[in-house]
C-alpha atoms as a PDB file:
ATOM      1  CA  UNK A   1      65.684 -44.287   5.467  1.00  0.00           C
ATOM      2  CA  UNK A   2      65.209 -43.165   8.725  1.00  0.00           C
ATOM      3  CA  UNK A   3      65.448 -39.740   8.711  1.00  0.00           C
ATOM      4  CA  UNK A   4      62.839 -39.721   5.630  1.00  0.00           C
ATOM      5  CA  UNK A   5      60.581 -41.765   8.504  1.00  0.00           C
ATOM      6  CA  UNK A   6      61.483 -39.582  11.479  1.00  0.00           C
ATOM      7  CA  UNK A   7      59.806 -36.328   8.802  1.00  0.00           C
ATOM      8  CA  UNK A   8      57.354 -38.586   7.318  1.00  0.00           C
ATOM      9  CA  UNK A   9      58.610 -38.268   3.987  1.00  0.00           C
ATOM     10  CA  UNK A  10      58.655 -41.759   3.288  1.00  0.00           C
ATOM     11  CA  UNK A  11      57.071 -42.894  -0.466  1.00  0.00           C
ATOM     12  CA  UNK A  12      54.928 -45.649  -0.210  1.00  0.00           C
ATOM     13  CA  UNK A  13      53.896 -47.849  -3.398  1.00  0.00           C
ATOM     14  CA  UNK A  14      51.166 -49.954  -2.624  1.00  0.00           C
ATOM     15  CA  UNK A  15      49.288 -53.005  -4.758  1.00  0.00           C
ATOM     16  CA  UNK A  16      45.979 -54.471  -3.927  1.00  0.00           C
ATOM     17  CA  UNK A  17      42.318 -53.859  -3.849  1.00  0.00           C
ATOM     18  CA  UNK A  18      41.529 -49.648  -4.734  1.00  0.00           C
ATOM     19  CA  UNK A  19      38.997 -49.707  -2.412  1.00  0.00           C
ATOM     20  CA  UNK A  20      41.423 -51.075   0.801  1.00  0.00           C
ATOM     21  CA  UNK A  21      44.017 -48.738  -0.743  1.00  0.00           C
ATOM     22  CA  UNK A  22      42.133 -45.648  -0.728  1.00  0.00           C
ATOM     23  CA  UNK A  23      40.791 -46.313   3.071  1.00  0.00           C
ATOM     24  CA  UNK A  24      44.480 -46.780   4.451  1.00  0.00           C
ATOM     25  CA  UNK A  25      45.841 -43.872   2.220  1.00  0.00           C
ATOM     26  CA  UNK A  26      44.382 -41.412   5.227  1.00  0.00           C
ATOM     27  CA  UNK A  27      46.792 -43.360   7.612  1.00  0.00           C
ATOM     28  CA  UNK A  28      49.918 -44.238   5.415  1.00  0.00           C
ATOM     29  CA  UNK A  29      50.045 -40.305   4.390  1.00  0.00           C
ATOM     30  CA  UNK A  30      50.490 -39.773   8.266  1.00  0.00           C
ATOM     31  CA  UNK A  31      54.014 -41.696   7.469  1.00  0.00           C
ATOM     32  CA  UNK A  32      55.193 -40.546   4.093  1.00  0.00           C
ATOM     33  CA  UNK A  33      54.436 -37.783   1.938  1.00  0.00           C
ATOM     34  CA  UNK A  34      53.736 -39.890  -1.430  1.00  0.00           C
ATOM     35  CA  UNK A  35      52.157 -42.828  -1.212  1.00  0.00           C
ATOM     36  CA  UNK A  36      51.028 -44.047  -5.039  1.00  0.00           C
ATOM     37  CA  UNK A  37      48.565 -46.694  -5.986  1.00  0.00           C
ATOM     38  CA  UNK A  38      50.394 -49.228  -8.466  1.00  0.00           C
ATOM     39  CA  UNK A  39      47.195 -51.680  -9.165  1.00  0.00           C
ATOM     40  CA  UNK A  40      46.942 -55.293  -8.028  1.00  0.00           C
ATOM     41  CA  UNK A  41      48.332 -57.315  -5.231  1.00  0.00           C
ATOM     42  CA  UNK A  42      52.045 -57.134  -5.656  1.00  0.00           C
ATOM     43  CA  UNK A  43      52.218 -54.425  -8.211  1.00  0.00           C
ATOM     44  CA  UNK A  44      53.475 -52.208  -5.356  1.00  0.00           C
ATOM     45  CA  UNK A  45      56.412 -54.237  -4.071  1.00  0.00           C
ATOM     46  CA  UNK A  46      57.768 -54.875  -7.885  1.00  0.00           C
ATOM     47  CA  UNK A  47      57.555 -51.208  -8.009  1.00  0.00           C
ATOM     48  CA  UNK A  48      59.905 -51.010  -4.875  1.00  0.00           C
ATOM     49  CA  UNK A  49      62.267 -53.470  -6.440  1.00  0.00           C
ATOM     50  CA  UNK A  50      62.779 -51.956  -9.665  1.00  0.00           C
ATOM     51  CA  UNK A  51      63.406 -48.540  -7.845  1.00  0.00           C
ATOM     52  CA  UNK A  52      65.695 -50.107  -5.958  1.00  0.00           C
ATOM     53  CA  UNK A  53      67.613 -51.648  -8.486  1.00  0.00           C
ATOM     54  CA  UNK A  54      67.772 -48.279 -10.296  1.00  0.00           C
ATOM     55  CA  UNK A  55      69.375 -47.035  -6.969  1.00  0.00           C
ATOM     56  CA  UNK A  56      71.851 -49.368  -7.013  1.00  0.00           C
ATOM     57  CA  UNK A  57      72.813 -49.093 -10.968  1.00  0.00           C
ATOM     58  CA  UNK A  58      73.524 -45.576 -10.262  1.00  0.00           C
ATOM     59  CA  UNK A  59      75.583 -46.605  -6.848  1.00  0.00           C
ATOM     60  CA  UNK A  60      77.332 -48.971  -8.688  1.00  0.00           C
ATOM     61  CA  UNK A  61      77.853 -46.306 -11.811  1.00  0.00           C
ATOM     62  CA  UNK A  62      78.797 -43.560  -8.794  1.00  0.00           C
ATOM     63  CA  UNK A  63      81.777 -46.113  -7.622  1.00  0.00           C
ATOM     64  CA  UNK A  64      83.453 -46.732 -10.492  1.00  0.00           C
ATOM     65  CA  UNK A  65      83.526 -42.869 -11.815  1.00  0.00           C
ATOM     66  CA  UNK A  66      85.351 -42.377  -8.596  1.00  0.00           C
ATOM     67  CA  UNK A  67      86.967 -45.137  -8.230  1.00  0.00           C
ATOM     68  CA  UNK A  68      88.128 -44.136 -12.554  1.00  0.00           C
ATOM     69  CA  UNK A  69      88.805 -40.648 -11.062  1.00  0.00           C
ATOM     70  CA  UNK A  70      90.947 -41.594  -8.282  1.00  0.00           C
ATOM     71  CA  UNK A  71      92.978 -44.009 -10.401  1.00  0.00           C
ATOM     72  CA  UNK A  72      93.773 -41.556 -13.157  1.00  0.00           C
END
């Protein structure tokens, strides 16, 4: 989120050609603190949507134990 940006300790997953990746890696690591090769073009933004659907499994799990908790 933001405050990760504002400290530059975003995580970046990036697809696409090694070679581009490794001569941006100097300028993305100015912006987050891990920034991960994942392989081809689009390799990196299926990587950001299944971490992001983890996040919101365990959001959704977090809701209902409370939402259990408060009902019992």
């Amino acid at each position: 989120g933001v405050g990760a940006a504002l400290a530059g300790n975003l995580t970046f997953m990036v697809g696409g050609v090694e070679q581009e990746f490794n001569a941006a890696k100097e300028l993305l690591t100015c912006m987050g603190s891990n920034v991960v090769y994942c392989g081809e073009v689009g390799t990196g933004q299926a990587a950001k949507i299944c971490n992001n659907m983890l996040l919101a499994i365990s959001m959704i799990g977090t809701a209902e134990a409370m939402n259990l908790g408060i009902r019992l």
